[in-house]
N, C-alpha and C. Protein backbone atom coordinates (compact mmCIF):
# COMPACT_ATOMS: atom_id res chain seq x y z
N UNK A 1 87.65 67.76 -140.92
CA UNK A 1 87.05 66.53 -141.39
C UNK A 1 86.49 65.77 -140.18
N UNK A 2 85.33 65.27 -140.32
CA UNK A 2 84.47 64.29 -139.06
C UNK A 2 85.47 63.19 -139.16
N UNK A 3 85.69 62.96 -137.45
CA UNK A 3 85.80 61.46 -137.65
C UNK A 3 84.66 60.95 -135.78
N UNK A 4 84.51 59.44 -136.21
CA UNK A 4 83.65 58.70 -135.04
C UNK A 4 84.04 58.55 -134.22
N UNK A 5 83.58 58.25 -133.20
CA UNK A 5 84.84 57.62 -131.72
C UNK A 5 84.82 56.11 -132.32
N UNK A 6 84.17 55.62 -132.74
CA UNK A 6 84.29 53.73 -133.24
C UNK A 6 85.22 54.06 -134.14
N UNK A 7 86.15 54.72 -134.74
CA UNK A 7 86.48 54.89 -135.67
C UNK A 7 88.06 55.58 -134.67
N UNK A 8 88.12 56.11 -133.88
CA UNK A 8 89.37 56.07 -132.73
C UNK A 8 89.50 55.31 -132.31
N UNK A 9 88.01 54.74 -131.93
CA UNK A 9 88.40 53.04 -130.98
C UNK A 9 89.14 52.35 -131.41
N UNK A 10 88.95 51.89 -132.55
CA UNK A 10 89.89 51.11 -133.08
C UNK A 10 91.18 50.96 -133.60
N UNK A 11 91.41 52.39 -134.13
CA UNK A 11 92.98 52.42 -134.72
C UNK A 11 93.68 53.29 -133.75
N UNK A 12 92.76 54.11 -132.76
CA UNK A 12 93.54 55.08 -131.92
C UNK A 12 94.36 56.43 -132.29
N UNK A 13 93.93 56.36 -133.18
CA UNK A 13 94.10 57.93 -134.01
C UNK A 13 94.09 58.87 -133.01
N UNK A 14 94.64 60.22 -133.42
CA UNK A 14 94.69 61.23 -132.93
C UNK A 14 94.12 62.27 -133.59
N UNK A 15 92.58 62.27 -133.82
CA UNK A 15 91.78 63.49 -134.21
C UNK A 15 90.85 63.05 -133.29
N UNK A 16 89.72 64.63 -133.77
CA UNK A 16 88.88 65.22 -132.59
C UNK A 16 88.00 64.28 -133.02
N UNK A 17 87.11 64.16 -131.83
CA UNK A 17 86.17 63.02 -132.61
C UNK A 17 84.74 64.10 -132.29
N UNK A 18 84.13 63.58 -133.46
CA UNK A 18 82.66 64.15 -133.76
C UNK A 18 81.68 64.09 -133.28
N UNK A 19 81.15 62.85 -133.46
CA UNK A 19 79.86 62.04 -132.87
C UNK A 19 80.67 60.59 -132.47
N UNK A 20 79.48 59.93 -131.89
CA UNK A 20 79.34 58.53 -131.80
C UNK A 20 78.23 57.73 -132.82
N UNK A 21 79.00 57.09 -133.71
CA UNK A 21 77.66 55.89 -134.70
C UNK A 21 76.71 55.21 -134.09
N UNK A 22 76.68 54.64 -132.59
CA UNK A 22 75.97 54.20 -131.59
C UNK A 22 75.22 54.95 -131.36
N UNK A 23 75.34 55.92 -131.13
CA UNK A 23 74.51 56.77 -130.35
C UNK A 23 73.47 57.84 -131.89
N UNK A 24 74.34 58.02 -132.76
CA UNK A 24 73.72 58.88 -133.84
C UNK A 24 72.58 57.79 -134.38
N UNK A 25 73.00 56.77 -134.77
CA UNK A 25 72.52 55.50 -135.07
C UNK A 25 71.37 54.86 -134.74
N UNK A 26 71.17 54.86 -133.06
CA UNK A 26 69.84 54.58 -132.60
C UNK A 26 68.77 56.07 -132.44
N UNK A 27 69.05 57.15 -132.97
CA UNK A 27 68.61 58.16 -133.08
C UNK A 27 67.84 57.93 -134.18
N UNK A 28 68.53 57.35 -135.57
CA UNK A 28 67.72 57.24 -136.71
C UNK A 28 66.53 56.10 -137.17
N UNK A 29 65.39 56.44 -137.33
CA UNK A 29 64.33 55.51 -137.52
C UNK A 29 64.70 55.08 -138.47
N UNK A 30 64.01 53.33 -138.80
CA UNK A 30 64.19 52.77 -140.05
C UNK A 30 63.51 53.32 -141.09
N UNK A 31 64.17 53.34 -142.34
CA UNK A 31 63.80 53.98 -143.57
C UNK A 31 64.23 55.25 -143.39
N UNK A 32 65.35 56.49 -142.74
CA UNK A 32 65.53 57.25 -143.11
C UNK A 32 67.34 57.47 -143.07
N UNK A 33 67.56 58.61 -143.28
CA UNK A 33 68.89 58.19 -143.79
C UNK A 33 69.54 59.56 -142.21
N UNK A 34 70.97 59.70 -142.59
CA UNK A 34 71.38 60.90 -141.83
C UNK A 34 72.43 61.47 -142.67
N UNK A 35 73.16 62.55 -142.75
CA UNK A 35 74.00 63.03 -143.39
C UNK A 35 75.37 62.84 -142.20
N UNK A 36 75.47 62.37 -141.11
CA UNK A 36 76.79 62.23 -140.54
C UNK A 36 77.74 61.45 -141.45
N UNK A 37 79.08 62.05 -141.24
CA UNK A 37 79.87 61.31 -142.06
C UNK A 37 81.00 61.00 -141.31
N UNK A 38 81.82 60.06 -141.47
CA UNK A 38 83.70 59.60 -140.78
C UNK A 38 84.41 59.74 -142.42
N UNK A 39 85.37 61.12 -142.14
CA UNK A 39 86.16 60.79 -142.74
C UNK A 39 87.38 59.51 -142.48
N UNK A 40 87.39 58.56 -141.71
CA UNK A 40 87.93 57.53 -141.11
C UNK A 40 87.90 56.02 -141.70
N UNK A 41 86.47 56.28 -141.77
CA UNK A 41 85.74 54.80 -142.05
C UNK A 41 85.39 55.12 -143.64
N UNK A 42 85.33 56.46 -143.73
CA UNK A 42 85.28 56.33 -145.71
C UNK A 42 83.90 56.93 -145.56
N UNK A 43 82.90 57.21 -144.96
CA UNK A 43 81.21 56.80 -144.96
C UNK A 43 80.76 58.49 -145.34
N UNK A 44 79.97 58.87 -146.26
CA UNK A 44 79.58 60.47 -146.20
C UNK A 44 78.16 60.62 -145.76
N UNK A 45 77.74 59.24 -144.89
CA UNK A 45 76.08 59.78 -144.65
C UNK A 45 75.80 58.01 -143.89
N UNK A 46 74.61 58.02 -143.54
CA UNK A 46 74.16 56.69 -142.85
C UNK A 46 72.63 56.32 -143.58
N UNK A 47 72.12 55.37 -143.06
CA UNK A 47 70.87 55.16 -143.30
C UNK A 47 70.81 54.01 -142.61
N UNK A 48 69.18 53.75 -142.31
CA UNK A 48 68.68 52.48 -141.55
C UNK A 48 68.17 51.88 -141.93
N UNK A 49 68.26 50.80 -142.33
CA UNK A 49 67.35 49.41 -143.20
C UNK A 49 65.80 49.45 -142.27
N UNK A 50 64.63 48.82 -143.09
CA UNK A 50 63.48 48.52 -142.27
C UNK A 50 63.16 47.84 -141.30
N UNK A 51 64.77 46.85 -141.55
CA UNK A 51 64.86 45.36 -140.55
C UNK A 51 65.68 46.13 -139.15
N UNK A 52 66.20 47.32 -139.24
CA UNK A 52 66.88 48.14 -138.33
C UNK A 52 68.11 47.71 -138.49
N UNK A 53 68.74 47.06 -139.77
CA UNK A 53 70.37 47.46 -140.32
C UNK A 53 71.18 48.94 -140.54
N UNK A 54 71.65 48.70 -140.06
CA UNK A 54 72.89 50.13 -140.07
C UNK A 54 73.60 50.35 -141.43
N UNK A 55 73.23 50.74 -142.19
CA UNK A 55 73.96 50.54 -143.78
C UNK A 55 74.63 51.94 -143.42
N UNK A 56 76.48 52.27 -144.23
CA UNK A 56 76.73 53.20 -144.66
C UNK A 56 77.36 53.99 -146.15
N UNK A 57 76.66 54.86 -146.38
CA UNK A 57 76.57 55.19 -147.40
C UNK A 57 78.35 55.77 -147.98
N UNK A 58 79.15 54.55 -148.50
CA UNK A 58 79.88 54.70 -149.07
C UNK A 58 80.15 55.84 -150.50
N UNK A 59 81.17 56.59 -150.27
CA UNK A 59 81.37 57.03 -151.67
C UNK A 59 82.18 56.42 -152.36
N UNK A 60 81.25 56.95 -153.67
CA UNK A 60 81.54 55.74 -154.58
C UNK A 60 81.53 56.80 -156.21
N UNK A 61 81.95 56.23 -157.11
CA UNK A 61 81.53 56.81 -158.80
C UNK A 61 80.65 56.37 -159.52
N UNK A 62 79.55 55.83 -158.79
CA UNK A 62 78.35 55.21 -159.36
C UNK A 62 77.41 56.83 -159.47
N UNK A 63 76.26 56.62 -160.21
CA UNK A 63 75.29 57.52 -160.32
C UNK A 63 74.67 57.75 -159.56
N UNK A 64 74.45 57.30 -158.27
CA UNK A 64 74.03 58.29 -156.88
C UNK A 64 75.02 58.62 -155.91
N UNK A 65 76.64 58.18 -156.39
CA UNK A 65 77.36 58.79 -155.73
C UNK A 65 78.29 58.05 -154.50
N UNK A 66 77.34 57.20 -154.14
CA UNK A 66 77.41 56.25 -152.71
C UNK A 66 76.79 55.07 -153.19
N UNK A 67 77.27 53.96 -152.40
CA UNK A 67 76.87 52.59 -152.31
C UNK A 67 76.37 51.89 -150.70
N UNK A 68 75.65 51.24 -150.40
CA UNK A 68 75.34 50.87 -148.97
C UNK A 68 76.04 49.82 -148.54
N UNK A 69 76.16 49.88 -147.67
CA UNK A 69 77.33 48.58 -147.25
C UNK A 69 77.25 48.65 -145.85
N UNK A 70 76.67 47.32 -145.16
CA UNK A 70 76.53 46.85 -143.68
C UNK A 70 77.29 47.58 -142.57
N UNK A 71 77.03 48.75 -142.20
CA UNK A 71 78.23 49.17 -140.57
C UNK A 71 79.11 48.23 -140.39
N UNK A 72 78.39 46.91 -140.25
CA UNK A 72 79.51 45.81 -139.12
C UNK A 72 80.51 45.06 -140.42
N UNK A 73 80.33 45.34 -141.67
CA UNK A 73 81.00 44.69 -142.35
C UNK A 73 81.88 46.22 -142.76
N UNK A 74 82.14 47.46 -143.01
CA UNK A 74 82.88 48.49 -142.75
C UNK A 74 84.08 48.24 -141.72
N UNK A 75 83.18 48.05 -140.23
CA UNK A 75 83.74 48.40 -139.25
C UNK A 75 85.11 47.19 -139.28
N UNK A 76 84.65 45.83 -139.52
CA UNK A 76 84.80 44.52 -139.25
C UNK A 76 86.22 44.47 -140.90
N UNK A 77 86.26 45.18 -141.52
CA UNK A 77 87.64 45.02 -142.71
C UNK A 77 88.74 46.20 -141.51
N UNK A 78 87.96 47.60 -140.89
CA UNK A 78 89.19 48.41 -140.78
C UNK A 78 89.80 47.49 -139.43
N UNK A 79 89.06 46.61 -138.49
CA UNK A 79 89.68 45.72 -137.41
C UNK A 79 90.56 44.96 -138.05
N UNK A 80 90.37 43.93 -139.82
CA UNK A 80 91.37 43.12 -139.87
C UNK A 80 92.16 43.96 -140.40
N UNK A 81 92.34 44.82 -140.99
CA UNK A 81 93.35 45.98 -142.25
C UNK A 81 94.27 46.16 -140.62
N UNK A 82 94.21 46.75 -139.49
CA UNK A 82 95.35 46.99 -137.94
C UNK A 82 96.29 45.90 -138.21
């Protein structure tokens, strides 16, 4: 299972880490999406708003499967949940 280094950073886990969201992140142009996923943070894919927001594509039981939801508001519940 993927997990992020932002996603060690913070809780300090002990798995391998995958990628970096920083770094995968400014890789992706606005309007397209990526299939990286953290099993950590919950996320099975990314995408970039037009305004250059970091949305991640939550799974979810809705009819496309996933829901979008702000990186920094993800990142910013698993800091208060420690």
């Amino acid at each position: 299972m993927p997990y992020c280094q932002e996603y060690v950073d913070i809780t300090n886990a002990d798995v391998e880490v995958d990628f970096h969201v920083k770094i995968e992140s400014g890789r992706l142009m606005p309007g397209f999406h990526s299939k990286f996923a953290c099993e950590g943070f919950g996320f099975i894919g990314m995408y970039k708003e037009e305004d250059g927001t970091l949305m991640l594509k939550m799974k979810t039981d809705n009819e496309e499967g996933f829901e979008l939801v702000p990186y920094h508001v993800v990142k910013n519940n698993l800091i208060l949940a420690q």
